[in-house]
PDB file of N, CA and C in Angstrom:
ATOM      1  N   UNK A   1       0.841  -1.180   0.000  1.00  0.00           N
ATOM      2  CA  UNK A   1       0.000   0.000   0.000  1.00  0.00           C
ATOM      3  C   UNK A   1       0.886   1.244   0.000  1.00  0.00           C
ATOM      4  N   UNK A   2       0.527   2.554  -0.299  1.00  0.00           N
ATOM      5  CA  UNK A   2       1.119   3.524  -0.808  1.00  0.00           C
ATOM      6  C   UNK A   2       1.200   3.837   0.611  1.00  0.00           C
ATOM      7  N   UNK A   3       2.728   4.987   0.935  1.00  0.00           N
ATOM      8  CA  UNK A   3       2.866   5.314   2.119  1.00  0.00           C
ATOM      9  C   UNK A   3       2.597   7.025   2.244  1.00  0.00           C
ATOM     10  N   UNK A   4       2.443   7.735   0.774  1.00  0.00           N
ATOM     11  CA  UNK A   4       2.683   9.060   0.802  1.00  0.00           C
ATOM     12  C   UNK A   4       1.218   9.700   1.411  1.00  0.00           C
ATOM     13  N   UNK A   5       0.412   9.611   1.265  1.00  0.00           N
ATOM     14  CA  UNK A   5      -0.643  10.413   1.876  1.00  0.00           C
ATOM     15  C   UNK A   5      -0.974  10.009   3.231  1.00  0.00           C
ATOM     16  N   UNK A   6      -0.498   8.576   3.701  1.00  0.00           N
ATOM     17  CA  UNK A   6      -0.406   8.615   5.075  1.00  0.00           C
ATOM     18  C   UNK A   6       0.917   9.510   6.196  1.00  0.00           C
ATOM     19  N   UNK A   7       1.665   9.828   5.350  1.00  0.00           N
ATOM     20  CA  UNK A   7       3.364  10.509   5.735  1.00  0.00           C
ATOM     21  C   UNK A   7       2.708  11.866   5.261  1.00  0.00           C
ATOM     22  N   UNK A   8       2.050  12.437   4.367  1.00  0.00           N
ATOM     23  CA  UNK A   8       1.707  13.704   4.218  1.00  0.00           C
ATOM     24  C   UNK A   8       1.026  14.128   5.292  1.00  0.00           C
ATOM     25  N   UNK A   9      -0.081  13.276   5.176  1.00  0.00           N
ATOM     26  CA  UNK A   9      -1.239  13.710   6.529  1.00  0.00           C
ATOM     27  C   UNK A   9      -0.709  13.551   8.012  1.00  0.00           C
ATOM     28  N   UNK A  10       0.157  12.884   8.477  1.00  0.00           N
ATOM     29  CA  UNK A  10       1.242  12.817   9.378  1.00  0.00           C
ATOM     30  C   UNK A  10       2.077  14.298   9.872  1.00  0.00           C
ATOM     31  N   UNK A  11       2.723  14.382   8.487  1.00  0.00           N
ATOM     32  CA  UNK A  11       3.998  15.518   8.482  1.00  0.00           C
ATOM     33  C   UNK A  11       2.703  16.596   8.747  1.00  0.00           C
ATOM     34  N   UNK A  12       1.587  17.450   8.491  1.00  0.00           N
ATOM     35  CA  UNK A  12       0.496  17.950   8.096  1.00  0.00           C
ATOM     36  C   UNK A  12       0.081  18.192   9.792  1.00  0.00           C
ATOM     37  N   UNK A  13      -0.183  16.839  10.671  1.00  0.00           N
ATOM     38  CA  UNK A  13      -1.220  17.197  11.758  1.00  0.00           C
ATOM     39  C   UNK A  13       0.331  17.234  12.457  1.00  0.00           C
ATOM     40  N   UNK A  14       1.885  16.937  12.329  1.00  0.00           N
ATOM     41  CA  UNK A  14       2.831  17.400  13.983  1.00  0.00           C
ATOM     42  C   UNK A  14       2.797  18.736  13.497  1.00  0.00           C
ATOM     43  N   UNK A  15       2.879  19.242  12.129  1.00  0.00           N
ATOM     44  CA  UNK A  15       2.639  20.673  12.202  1.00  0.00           C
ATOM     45  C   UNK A  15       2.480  21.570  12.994  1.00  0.00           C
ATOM     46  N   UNK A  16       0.963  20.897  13.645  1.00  0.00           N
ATOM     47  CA  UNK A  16      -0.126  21.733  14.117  1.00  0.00           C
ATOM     48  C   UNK A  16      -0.071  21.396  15.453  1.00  0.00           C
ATOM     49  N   UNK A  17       0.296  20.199  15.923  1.00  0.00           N
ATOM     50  CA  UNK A  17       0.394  19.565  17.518  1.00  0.00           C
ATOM     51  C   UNK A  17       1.924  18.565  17.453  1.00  0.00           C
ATOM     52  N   UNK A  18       1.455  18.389  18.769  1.00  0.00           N
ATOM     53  CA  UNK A  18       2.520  16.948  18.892  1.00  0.00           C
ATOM     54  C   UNK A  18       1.918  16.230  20.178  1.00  0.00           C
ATOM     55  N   UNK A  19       1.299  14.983  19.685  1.00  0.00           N
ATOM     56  CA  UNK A  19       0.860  14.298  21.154  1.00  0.00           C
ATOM     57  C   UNK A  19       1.956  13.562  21.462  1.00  0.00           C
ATOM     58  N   UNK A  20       1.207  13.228  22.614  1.00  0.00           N
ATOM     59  CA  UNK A  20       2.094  11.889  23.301  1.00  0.00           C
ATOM     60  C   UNK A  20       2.063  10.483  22.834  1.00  0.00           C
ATOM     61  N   UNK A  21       0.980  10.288  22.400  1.00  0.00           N
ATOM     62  CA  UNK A  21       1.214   9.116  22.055  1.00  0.00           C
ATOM     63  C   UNK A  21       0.505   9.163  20.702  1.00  0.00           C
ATOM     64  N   UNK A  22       1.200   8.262  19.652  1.00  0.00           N
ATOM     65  CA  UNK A  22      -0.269   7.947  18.208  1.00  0.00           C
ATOM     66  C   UNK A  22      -0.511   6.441  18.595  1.00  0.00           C
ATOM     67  N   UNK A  23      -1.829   6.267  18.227  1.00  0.00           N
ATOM     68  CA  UNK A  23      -2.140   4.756  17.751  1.00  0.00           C
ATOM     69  C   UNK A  23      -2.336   4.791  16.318  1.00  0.00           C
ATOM     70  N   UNK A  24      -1.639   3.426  16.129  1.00  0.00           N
ATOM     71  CA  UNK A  24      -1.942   2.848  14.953  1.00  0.00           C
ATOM     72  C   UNK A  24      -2.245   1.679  14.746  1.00  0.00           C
ATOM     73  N   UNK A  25      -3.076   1.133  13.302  1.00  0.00           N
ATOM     74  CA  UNK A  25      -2.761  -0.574  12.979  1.00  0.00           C
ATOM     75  C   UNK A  25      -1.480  -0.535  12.709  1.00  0.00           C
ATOM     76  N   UNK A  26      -1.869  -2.254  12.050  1.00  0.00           N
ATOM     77  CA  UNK A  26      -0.613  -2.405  11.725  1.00  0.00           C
ATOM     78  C   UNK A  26      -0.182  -2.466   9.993  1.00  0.00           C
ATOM     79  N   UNK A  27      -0.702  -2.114   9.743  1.00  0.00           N
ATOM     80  CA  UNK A  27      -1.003  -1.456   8.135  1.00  0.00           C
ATOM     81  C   UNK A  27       0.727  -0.943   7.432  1.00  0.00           C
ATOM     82  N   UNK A  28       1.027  -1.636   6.648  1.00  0.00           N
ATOM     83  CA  UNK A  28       2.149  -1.167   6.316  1.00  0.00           C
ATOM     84  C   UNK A  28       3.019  -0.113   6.429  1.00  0.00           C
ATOM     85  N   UNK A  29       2.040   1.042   5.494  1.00  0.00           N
ATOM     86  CA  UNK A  29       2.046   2.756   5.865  1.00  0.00           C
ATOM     87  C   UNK A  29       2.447   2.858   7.316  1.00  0.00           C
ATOM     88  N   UNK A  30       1.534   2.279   8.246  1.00  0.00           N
ATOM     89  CA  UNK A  30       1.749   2.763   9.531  1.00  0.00           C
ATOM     90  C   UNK A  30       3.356   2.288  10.005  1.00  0.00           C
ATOM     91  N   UNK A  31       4.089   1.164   9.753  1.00  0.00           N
ATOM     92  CA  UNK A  31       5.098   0.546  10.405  1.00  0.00           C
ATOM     93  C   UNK A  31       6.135   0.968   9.316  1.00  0.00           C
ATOM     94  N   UNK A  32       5.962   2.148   8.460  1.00  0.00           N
ATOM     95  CA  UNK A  32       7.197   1.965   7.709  1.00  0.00           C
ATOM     96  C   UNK A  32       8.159   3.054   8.256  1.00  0.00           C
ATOM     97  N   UNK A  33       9.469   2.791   7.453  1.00  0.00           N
ATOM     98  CA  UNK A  33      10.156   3.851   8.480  1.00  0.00           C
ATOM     99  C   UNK A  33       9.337   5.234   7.795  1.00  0.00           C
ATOM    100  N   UNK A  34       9.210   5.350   6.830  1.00  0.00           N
ATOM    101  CA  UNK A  34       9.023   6.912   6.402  1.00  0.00           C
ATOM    102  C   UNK A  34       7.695   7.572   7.791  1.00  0.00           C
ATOM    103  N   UNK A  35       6.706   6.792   7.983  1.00  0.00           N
ATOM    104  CA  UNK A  35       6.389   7.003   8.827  1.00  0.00           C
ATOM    105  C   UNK A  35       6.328   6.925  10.478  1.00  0.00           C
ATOM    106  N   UNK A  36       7.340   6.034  10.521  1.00  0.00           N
ATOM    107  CA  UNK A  36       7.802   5.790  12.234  1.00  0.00           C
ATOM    108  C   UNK A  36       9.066   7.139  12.269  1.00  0.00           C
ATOM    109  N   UNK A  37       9.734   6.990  11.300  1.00  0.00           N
ATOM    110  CA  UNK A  37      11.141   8.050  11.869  1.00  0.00           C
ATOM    111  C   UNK A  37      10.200  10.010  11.961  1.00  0.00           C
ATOM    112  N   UNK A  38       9.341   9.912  11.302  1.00  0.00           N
ATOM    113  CA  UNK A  38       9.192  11.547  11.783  1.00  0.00           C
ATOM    114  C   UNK A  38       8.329  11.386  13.287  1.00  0.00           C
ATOM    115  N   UNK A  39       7.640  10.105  13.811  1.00  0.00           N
ATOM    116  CA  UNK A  39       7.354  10.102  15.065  1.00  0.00           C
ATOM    117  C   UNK A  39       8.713  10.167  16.087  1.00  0.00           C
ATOM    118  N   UNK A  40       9.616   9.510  15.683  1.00  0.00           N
ATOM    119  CA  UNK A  40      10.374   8.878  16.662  1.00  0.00           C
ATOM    120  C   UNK A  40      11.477  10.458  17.065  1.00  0.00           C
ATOM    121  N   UNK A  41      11.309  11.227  15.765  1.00  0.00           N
ATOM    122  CA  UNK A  41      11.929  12.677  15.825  1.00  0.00           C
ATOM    123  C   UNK A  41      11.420  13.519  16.639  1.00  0.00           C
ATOM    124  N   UNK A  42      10.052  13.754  16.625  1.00  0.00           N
ATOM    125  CA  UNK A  42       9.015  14.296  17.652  1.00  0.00           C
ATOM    126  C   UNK A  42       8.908  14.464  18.656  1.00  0.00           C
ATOM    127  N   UNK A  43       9.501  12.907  18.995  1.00  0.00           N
ATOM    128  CA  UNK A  43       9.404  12.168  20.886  1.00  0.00           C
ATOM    129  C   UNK A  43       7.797  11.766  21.039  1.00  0.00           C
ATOM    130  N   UNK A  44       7.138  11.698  19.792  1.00  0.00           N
ATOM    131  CA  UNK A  44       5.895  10.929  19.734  1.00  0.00           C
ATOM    132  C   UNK A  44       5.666   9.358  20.180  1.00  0.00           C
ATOM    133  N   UNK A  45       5.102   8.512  21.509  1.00  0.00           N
ATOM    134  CA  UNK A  45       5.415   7.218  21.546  1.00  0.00           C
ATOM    135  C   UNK A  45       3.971   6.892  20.590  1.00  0.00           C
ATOM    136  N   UNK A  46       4.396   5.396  20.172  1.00  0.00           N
ATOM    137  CA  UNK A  46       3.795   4.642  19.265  1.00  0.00           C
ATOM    138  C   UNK A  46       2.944   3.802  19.682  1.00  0.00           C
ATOM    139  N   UNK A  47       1.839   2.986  19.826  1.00  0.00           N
ATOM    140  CA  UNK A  47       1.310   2.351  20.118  1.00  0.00           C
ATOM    141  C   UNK A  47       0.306   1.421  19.157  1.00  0.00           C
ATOM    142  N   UNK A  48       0.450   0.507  19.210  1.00  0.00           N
ATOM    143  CA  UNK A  48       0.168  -0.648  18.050  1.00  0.00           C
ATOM    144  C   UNK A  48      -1.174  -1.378  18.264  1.00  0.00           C
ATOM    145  N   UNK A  49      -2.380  -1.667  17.663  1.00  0.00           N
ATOM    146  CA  UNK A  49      -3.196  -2.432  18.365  1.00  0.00           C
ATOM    147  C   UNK A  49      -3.272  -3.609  17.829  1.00  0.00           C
ATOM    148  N   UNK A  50      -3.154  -4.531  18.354  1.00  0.00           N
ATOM    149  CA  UNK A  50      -2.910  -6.264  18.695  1.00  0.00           C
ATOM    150  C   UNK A  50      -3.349  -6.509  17.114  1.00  0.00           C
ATOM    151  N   UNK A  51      -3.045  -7.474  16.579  1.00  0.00           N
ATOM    152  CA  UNK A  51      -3.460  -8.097  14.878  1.00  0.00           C
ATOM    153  C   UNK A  51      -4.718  -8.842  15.731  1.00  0.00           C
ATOM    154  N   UNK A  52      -6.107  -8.898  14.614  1.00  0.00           N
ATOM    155  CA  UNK A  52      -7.584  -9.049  15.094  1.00  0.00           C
ATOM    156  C   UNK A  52      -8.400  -7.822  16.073  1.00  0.00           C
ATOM    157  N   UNK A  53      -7.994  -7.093  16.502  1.00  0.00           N
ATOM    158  CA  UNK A  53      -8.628  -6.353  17.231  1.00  0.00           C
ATOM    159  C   UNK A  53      -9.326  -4.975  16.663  1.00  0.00           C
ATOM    160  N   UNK A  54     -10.308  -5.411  15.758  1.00  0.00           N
ATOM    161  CA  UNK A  54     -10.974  -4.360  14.752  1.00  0.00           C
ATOM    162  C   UNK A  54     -12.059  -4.332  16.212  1.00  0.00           C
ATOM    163  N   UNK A  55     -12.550  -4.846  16.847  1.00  0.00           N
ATOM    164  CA  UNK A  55     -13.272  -4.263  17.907  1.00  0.00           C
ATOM    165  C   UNK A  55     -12.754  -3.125  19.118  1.00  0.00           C
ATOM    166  N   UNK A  56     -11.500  -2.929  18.619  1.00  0.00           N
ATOM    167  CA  UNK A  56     -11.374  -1.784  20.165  1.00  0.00           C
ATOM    168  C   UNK A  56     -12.201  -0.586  20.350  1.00  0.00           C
ATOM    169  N   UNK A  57     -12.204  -0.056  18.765  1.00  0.00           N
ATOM    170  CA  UNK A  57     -12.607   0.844  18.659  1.00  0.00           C
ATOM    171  C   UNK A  57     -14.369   0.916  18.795  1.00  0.00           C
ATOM    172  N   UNK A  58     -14.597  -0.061  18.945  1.00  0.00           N
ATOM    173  CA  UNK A  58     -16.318  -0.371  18.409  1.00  0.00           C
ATOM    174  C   UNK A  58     -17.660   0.822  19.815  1.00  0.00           C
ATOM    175  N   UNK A  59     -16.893   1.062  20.264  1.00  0.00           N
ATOM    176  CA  UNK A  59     -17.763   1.997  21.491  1.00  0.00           C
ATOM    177  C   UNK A  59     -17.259   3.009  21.160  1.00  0.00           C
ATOM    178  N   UNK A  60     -16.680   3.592  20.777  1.00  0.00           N
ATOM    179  CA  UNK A  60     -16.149   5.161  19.928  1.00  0.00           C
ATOM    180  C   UNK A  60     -17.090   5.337  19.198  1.00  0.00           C
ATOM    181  N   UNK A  61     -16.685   4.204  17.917  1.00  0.00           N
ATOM    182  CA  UNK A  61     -17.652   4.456  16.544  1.00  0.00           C
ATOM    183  C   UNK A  61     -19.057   4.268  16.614  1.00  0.00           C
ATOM    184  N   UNK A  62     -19.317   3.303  18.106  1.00  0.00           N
ATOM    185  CA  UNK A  62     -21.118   3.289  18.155  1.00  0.00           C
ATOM    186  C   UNK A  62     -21.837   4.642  18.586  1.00  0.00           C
ATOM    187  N   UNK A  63     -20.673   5.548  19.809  1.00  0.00           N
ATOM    188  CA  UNK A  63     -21.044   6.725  20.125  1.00  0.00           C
ATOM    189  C   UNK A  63     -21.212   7.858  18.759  1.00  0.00           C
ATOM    190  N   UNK A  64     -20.032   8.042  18.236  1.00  0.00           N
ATOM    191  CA  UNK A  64     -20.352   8.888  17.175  1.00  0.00           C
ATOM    192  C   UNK A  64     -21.237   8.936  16.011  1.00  0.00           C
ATOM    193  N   UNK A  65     -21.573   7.005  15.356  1.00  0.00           N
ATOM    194  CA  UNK A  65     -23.049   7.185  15.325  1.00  0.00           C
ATOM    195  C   UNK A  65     -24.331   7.280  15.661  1.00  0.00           C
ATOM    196  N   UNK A  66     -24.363   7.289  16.970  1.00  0.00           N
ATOM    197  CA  UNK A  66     -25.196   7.860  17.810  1.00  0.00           C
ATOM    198  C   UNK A  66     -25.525   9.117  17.486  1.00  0.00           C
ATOM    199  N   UNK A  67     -24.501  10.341  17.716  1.00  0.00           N
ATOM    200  CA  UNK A  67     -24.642  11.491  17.599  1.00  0.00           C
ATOM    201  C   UNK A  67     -25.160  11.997  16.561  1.00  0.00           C
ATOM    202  N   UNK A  68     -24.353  11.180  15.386  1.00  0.00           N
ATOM    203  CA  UNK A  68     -24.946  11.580  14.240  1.00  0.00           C
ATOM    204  C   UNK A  68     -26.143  11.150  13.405  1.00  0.00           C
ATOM    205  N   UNK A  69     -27.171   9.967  13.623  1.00  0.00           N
ATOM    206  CA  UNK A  69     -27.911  10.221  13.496  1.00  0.00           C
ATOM    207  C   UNK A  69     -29.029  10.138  14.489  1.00  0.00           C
ATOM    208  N   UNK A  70     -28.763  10.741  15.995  1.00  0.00           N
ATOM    209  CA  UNK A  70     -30.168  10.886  16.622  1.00  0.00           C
ATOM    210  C   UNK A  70     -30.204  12.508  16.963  1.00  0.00           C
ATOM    211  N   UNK A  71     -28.763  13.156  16.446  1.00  0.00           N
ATOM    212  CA  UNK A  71     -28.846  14.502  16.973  1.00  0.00           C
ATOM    213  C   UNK A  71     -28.165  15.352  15.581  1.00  0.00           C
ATOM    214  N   UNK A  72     -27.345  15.409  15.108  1.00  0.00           N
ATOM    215  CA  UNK A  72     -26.840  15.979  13.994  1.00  0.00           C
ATOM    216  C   UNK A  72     -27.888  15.956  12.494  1.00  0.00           C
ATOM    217  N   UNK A  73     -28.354  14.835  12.486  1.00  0.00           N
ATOM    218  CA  UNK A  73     -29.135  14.827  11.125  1.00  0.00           C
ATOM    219  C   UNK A  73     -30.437  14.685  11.211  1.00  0.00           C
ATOM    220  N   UNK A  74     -30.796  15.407  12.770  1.00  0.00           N
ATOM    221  CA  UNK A  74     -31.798  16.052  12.666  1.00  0.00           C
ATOM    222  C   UNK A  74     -32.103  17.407  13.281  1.00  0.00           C
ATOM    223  N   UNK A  75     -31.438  18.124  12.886  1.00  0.00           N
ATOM    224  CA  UNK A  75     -31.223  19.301  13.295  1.00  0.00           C
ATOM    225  C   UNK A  75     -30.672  20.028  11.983  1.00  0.00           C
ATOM    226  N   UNK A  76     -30.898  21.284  11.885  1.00  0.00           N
ATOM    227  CA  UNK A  76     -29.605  22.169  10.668  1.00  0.00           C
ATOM    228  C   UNK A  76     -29.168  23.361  11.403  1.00  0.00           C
ATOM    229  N   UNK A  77     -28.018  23.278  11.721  1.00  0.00           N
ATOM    230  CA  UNK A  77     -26.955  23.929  12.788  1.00  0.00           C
ATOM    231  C   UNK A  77     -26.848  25.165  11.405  1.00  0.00           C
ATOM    232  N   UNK A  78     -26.965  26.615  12.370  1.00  0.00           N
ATOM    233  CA  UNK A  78     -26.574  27.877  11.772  1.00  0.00           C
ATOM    234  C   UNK A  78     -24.884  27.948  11.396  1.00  0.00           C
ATOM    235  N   UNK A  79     -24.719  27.694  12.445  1.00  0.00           N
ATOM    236  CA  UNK A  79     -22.869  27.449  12.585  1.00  0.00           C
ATOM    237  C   UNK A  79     -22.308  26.418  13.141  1.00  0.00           C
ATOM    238  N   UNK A  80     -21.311  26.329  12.851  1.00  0.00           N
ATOM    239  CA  UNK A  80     -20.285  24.945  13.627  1.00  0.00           C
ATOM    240  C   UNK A  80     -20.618  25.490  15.537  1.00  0.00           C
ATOM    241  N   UNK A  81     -20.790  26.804  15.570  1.00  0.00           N
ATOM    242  CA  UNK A  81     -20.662  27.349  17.186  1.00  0.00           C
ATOM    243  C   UNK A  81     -21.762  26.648  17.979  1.00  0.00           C
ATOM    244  N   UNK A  82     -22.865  27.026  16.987  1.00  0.00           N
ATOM    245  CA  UNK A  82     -24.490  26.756  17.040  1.00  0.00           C
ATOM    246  C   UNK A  82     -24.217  25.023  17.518  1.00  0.00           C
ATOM    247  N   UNK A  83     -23.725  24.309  16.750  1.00  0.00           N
ATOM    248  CA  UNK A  83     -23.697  22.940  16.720  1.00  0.00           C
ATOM    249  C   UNK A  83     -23.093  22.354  17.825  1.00  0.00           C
ATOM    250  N   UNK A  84     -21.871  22.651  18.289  1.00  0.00           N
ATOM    251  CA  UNK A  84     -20.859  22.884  19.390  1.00  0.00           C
ATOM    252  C   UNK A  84     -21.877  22.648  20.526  1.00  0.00           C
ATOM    253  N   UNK A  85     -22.783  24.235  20.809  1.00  0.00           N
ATOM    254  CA  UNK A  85     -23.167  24.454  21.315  1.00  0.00           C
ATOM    255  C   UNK A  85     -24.818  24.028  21.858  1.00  0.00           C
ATOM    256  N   UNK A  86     -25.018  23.276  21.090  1.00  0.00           N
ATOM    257  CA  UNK A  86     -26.313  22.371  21.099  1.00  0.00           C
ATOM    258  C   UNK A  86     -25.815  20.967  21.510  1.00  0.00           C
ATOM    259  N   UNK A  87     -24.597  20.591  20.987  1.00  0.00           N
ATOM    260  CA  UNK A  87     -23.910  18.869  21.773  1.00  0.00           C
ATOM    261  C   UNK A  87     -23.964  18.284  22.993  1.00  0.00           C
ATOM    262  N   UNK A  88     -23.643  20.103  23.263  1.00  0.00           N
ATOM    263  CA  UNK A  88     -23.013  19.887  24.946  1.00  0.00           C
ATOM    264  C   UNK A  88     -23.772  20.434  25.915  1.00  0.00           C
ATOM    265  N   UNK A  89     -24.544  21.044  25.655  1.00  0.00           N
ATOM    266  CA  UNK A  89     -25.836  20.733  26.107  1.00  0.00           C
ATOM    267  C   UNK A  89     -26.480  19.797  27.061  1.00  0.00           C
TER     268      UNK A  89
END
């Protein structure tokens, strides 16, 4: 699999931050050096999730479709502020 738009979008978000830790699969892109050496430059730690474990994430992604369709797509937000501000609520 191609590594450049995962190393773009990478180089793109330390830009803007630098966390402590990234997760990743284990997806080629993710383990190659082009993309481990600009973490490891950072002082970004790495964190890998186990081969089979497409469920970790599964209570994240059930929440956010939650949101989106029992509260977002039914509503039409004036602004992102408006929207923000109706979530949290």
């Amino acid at each position: 699999m191609a590594v450049g738009l995962v190393v773009a979008a990478l180089e793109r978000a330390l830009a803007g931050a630098t966390p402590a830790i990234c997760n990743n699969d284990q997806g080629s892109q993710f383990t190659s050096v082009a993309y481990t050496v600009p973490l490891e430059a950072a002082g970004v730690a790495t964190s890998t999730d186990g081969r089979g474990r497409a469920l970790d994430n599964v209570f994240t992604e059930r929440l956010w479709q939650t949101i989106k369709y029992e509260e977002v797509s039914l509503h039409e937000y004036r602004s992102p502020r408006t929207a923000r501000e109706q979530l949290t609520a």
